[in-house]
C-alpha atoms as a PDB file:
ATOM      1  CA  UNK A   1     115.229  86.703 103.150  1.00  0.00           C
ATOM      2  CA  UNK A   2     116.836  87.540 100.064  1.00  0.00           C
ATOM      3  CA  UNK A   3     114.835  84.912  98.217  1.00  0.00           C
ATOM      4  CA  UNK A   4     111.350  86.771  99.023  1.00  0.00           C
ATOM      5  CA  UNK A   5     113.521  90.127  98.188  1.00  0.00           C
ATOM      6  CA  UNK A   6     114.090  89.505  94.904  1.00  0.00           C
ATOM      7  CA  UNK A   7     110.929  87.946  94.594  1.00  0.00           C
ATOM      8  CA  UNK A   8     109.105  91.109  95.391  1.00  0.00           C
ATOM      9  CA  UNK A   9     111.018  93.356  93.387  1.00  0.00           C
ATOM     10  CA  UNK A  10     111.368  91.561  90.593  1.00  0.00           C
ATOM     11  CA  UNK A  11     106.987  91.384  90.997  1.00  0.00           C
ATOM     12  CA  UNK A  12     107.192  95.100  91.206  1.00  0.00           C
ATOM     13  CA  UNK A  13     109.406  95.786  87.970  1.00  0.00           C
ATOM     14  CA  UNK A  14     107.086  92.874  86.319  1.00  0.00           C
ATOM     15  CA  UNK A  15     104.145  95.178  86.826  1.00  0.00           C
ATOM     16  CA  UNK A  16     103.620  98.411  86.024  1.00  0.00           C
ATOM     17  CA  UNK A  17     103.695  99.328  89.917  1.00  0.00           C
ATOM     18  CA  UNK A  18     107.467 100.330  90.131  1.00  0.00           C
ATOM     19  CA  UNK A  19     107.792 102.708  86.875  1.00  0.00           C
ATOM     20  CA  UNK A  20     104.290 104.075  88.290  1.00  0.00           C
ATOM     21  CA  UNK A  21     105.732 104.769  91.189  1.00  0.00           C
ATOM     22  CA  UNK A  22     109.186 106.377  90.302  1.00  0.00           C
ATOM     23  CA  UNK A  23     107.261 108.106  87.152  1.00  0.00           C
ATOM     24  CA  UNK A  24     104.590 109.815  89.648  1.00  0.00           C
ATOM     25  CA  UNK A  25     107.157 110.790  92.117  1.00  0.00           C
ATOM     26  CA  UNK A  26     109.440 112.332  89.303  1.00  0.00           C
ATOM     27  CA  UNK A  27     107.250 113.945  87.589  1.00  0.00           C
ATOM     28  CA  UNK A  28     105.339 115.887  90.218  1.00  0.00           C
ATOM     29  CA  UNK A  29     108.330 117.248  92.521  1.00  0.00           C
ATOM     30  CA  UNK A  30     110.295 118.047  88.796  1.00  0.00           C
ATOM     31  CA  UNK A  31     107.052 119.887  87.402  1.00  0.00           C
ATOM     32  CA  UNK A  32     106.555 122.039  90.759  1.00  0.00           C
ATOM     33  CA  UNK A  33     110.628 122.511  91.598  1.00  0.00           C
ATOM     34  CA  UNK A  34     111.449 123.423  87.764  1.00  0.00           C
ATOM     35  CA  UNK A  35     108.426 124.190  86.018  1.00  0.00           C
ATOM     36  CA  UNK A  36     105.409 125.585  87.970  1.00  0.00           C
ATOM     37  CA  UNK A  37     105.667 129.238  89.376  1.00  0.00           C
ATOM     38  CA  UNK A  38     105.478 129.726  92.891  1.00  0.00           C
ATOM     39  CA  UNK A  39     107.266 129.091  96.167  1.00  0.00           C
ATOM     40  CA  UNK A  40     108.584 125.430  95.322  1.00  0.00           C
ATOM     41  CA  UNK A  41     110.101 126.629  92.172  1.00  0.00           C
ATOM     42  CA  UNK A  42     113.780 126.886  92.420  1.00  0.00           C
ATOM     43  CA  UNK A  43     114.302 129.329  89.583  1.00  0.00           C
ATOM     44  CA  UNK A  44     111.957 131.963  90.726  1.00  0.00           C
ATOM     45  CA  UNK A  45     113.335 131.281  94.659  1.00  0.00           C
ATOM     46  CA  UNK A  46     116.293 133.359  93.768  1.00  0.00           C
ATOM     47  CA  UNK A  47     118.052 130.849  96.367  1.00  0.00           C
ATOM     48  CA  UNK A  48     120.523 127.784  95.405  1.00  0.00           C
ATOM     49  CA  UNK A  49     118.351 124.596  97.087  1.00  0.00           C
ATOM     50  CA  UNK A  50     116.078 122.140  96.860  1.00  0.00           C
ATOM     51  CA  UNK A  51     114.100 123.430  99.967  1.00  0.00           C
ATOM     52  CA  UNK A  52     111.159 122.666  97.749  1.00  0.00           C
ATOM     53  CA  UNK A  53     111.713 119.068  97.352  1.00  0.00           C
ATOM     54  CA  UNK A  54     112.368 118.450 100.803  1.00  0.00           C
ATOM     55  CA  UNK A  55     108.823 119.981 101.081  1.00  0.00           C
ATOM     56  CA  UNK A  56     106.641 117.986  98.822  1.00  0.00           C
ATOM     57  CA  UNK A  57     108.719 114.807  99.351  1.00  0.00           C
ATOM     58  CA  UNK A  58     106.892 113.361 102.714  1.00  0.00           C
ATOM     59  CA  UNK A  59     103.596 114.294 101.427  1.00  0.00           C
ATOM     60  CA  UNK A  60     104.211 112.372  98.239  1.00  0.00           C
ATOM     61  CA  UNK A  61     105.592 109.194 100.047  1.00  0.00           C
ATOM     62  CA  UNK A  62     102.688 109.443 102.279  1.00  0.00           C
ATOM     63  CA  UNK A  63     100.643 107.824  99.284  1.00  0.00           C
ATOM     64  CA  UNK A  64     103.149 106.310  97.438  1.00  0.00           C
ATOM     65  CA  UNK A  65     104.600 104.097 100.371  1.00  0.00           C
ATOM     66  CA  UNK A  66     100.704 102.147 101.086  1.00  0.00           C
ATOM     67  CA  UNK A  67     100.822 102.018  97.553  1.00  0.00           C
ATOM     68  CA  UNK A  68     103.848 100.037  97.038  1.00  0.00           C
ATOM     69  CA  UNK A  69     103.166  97.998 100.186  1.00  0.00           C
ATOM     70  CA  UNK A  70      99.548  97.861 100.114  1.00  0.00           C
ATOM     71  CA  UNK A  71      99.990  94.529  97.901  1.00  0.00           C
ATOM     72  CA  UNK A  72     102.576  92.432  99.989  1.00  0.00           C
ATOM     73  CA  UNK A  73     100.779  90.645 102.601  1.00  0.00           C
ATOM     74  CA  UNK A  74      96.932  91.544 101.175  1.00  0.00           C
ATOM     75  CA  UNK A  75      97.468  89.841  98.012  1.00  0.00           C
ATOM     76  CA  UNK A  76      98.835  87.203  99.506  1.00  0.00           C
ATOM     77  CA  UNK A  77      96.205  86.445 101.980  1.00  0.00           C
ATOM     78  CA  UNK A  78      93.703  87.339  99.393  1.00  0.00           C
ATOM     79  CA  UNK A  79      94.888  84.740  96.818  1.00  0.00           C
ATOM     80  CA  UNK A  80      95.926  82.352  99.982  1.00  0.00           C
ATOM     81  CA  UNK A  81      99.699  81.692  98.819  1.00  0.00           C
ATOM     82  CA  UNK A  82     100.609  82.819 102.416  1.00  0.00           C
ATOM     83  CA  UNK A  83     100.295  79.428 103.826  1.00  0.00           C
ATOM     84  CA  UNK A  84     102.136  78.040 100.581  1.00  0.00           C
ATOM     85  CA  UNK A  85     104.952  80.636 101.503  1.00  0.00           C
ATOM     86  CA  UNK A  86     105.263  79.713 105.093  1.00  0.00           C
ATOM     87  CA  UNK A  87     105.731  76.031 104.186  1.00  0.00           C
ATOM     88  CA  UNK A  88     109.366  77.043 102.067  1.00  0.00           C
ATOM     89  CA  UNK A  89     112.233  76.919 104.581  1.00  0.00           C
ATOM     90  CA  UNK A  90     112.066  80.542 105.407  1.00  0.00           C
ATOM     91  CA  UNK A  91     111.879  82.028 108.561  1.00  0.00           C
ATOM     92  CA  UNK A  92     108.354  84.438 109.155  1.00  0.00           C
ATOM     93  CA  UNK A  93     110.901  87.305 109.958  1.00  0.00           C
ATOM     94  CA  UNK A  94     112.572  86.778 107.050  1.00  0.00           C
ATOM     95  CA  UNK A  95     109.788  86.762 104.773  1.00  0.00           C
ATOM     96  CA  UNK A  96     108.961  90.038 106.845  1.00  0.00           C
ATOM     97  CA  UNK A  97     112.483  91.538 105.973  1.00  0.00           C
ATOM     98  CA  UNK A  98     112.443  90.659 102.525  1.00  0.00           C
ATOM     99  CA  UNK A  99     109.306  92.251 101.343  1.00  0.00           C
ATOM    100  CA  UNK A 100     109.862  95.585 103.435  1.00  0.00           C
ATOM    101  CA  UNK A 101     113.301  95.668 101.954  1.00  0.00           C
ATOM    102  CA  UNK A 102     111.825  95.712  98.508  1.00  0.00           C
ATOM    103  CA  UNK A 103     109.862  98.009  99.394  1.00  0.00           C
ATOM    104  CA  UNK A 104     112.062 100.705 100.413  1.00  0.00           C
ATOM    105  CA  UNK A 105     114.747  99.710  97.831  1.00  0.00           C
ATOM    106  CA  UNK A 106     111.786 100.648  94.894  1.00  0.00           C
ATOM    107  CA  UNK A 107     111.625 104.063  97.126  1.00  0.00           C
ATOM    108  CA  UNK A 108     115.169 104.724  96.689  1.00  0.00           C
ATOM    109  CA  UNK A 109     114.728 104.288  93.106  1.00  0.00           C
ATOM    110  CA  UNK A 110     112.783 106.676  93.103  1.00  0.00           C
ATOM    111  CA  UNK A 111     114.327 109.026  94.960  1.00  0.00           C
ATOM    112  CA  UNK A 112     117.950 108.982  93.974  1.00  0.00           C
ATOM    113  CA  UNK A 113     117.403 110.239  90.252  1.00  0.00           C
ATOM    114  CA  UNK A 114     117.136 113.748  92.148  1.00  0.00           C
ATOM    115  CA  UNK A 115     120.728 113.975  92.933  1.00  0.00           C
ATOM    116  CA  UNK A 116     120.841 115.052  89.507  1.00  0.00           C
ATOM    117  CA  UNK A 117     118.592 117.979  90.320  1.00  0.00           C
ATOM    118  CA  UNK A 118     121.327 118.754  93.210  1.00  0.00           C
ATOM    119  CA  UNK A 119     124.498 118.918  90.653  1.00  0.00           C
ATOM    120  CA  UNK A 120     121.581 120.983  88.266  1.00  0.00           C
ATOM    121  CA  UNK A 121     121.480 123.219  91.740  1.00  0.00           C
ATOM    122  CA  UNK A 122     125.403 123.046  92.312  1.00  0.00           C
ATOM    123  CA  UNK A 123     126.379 124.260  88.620  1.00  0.00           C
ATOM    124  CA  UNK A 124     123.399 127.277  88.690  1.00  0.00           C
ATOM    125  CA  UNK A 125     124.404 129.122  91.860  1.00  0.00           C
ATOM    126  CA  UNK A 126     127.286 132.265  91.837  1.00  0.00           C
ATOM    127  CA  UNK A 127     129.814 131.089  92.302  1.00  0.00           C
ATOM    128  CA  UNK A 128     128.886 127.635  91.118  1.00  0.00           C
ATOM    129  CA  UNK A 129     129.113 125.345  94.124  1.00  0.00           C
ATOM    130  CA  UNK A 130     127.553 128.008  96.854  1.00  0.00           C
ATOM    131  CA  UNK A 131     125.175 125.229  97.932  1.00  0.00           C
ATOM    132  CA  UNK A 132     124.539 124.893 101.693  1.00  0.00           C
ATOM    133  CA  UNK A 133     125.465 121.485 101.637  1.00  0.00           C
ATOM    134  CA  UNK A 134     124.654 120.240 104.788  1.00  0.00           C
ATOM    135  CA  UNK A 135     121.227 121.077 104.645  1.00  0.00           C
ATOM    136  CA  UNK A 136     120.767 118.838 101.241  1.00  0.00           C
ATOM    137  CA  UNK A 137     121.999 115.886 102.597  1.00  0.00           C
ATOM    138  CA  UNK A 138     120.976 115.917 106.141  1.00  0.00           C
ATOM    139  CA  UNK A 139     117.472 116.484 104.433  1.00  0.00           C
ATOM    140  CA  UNK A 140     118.094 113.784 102.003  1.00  0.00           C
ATOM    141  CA  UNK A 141     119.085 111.402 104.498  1.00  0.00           C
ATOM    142  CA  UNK A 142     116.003 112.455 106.104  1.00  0.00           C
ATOM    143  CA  UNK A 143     114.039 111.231 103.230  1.00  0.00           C
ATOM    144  CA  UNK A 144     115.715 107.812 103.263  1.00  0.00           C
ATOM    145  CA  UNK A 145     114.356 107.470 106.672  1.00  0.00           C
ATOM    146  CA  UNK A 146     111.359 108.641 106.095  1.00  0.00           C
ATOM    147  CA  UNK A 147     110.699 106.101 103.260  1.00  0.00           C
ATOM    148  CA  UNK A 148     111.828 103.520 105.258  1.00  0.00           C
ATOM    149  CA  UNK A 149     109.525 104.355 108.028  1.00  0.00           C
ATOM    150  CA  UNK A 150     106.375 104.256 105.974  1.00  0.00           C
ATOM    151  CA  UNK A 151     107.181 101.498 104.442  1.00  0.00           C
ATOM    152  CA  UNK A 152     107.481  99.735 107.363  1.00  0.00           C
ATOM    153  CA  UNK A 153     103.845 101.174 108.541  1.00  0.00           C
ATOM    154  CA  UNK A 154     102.746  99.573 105.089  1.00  0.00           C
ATOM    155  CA  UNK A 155     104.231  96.329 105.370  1.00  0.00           C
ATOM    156  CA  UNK A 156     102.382  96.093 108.664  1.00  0.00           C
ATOM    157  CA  UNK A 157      98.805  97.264 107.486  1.00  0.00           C
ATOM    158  CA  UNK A 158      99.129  95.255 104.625  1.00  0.00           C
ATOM    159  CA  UNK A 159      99.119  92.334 107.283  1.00  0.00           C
ATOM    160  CA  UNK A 160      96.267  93.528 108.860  1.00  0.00           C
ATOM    161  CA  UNK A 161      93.544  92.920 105.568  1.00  0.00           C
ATOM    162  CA  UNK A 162      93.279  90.931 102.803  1.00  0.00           C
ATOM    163  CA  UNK A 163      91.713  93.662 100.760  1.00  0.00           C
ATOM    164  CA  UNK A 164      95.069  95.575  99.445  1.00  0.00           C
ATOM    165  CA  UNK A 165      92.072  99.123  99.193  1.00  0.00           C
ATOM    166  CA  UNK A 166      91.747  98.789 103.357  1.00  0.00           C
ATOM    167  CA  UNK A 167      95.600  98.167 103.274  1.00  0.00           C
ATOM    168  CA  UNK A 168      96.148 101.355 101.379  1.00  0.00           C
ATOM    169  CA  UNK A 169      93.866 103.493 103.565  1.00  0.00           C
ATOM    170  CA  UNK A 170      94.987 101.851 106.302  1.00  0.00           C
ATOM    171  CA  UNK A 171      98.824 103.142 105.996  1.00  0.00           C
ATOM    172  CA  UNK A 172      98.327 106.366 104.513  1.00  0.00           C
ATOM    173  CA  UNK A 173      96.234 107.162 108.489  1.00  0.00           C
ATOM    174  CA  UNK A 174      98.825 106.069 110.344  1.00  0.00           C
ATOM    175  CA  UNK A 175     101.642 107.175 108.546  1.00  0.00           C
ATOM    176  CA  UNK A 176      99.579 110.790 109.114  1.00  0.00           C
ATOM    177  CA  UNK A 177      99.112 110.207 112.230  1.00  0.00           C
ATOM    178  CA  UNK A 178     103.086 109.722 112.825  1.00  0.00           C
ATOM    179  CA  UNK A 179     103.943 112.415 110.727  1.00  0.00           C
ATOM    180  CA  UNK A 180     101.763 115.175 111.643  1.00  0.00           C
ATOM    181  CA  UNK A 181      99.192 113.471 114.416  1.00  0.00           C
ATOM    182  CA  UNK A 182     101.295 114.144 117.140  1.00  0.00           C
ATOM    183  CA  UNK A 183     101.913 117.943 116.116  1.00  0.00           C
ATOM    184  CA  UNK A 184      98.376 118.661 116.263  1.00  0.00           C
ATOM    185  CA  UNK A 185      98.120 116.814 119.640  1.00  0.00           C
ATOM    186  CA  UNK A 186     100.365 119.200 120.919  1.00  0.00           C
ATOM    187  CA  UNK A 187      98.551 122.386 119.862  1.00  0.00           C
ATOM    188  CA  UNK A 188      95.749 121.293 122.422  1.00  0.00           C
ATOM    189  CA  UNK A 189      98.449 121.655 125.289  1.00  0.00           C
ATOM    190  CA  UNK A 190      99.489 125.472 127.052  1.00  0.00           C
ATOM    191  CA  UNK A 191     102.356 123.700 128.637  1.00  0.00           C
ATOM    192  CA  UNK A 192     105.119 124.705 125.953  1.00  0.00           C
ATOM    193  CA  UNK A 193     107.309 121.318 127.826  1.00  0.00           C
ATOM    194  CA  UNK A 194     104.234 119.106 127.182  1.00  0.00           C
ATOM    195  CA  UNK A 195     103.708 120.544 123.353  1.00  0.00           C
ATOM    196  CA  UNK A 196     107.444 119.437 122.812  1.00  0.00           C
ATOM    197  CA  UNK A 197     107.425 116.448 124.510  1.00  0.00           C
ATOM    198  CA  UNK A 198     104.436 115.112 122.356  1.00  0.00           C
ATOM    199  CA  UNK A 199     106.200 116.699 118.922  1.00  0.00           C
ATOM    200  CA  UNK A 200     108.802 115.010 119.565  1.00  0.00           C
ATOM    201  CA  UNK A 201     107.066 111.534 119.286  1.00  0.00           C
ATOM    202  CA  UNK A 202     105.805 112.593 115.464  1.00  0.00           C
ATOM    203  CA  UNK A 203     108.014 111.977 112.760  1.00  0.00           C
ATOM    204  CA  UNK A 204     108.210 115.649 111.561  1.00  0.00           C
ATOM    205  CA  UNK A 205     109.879 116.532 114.501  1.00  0.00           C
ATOM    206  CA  UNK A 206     112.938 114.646 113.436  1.00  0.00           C
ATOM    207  CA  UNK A 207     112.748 115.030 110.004  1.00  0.00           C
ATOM    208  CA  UNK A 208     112.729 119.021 110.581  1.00  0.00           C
ATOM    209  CA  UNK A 209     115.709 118.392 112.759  1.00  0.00           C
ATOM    210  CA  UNK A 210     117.590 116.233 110.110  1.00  0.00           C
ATOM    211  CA  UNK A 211     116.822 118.895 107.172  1.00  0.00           C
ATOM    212  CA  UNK A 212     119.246 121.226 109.136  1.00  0.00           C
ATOM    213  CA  UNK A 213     122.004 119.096 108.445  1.00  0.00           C
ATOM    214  CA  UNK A 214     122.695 117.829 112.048  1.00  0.00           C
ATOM    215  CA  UNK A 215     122.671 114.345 112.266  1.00  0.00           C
ATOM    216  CA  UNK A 216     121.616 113.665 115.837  1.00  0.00           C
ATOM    217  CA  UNK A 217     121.656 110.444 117.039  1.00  0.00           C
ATOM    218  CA  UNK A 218     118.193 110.790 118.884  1.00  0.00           C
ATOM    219  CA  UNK A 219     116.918 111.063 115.805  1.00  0.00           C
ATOM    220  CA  UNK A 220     118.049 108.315 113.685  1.00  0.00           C
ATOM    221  CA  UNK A 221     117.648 105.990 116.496  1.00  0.00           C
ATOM    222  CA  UNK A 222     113.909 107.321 116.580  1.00  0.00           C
ATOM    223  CA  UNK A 223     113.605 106.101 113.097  1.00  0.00           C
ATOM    224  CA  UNK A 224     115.239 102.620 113.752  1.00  0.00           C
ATOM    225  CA  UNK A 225     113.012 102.040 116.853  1.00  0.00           C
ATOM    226  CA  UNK A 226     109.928 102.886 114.902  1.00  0.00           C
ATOM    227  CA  UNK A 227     110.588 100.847 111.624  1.00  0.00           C
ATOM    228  CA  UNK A 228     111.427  97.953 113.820  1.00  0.00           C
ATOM    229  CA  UNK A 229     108.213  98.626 115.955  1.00  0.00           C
ATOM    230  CA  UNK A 230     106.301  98.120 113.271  1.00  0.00           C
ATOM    231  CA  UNK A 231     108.090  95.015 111.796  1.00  0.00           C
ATOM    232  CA  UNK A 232     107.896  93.397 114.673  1.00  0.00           C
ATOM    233  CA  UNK A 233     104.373  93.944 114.814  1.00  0.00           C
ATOM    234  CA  UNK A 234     103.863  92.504 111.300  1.00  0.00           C
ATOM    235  CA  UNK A 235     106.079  89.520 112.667  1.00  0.00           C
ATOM    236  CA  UNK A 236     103.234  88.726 115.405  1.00  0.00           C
ATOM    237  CA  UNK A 237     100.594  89.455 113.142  1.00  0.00           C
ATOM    238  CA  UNK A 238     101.743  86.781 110.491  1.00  0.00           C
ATOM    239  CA  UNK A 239     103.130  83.955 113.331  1.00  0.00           C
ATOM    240  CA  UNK A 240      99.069  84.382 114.453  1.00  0.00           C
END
């Protein structure tokens, strides 16, 4: 596994791919939290947090995750290396592993710079330090998840086509349809038991839950199941 890890991210850093990625992400959640008026800006908020970030974040990764992934499996169906990869002596779910772990590791890159935007936060609220806390890392830890998850949705669409486009277009619908599909679903019901019942299967749900800074167990394990869902999925999709 950690063979087709390094592999990957080492392709990635080779590229341009992972400085676009961390550059795009960077640069539009810095320019909207520090330097575009309006609600997302924390100086004009009057408030000590990075409510804003926390915000933009998911919709970001909703592009940014197919487009790391979209490459992993398409290109190599496309260029048809697969069959020269499954002859190494590497188990299928370890070649599986290794490319979504590279994946989400280039995601973390990306997102951990913004602690510094946190101890920015931290030193510019009276008293310095009156930071609610909980909220910023239950909503960060949120994130984490949340990039794992759609990675995980792009590792498997990437399987599905050898056209890395369809890949991309594929993953960005279904990690909508996770995030905020099952939300809209529920608007269509009266019952207000039904309309949480069906929330509760999006992704939003729990990442609303997390931002609060309670780390329930339901909802971490939510995360697990799904990124391993969709692993496994890849797993069949590749052994086929």
């Amino acid at each position: 596994m950690w063979v087709v890890y390094r592999k990957e991210l080492q392709r990635f850093f080779n590229t341009a791919m992972g400085y676009i990625v961390i550059a795009v992400f960077l640069l539009i959640t810095g320019l909207f939290l520090w330097v575009f008026r309006g609600e997302y800006n924390v100086l004009d908020s009057g408030y000590a947090n990075l409510d804003g970030l926390f915000v933009l974040a998911p919709w970001l990764y909703l592009f940014l995750a197919p487009a790391v992934t979209m490459q992993l499996f398409a290109e190599e169906q496309d260029k048809g290396t697969m069959e020269l990869l499954y002859t190494k002596p590497v188990r299928r779910i370890s070649i599986v592993l290794g490319k979504f772990f590279a994946g989400f590791t280039l995601m973390l890159i990306a997102l951990l710079p913004t602690l510094l935007w946190y101890a920015t936060v931290w030193l510019l609220a009276e008293p310095v330090g009156n930071v609610d806390s909980g909220a910023f890392w239950g909503s960060f830890l949120g994130l984490v998840f949340l990039a794992a998850t759609y990675v995980a949705i792009g590792v498997f669409a990437s399987a599905l086509s050898k056209n890395q486009l369809v890949a991309f277009v594929v993953a960005v619908i279904f990690c909508f349809c996770f995030l905020y599909g099952f939300e809209l679903v529920a608007m269509l019901f009266s019952s207000g038991s039904v309309a949480d019942v069906m929330e509760r299967f999006g992704i939003d749900a729990h990442y609303r839950s997390m931002s609060r800074g309670v780390l329930d167990s339901r909802d971490i394990l939510y995360f697990l199941t799904l990124q391993c869902m969709f692993l496994l999925f890849t797993h069949e999709k590749i052994k086929r």
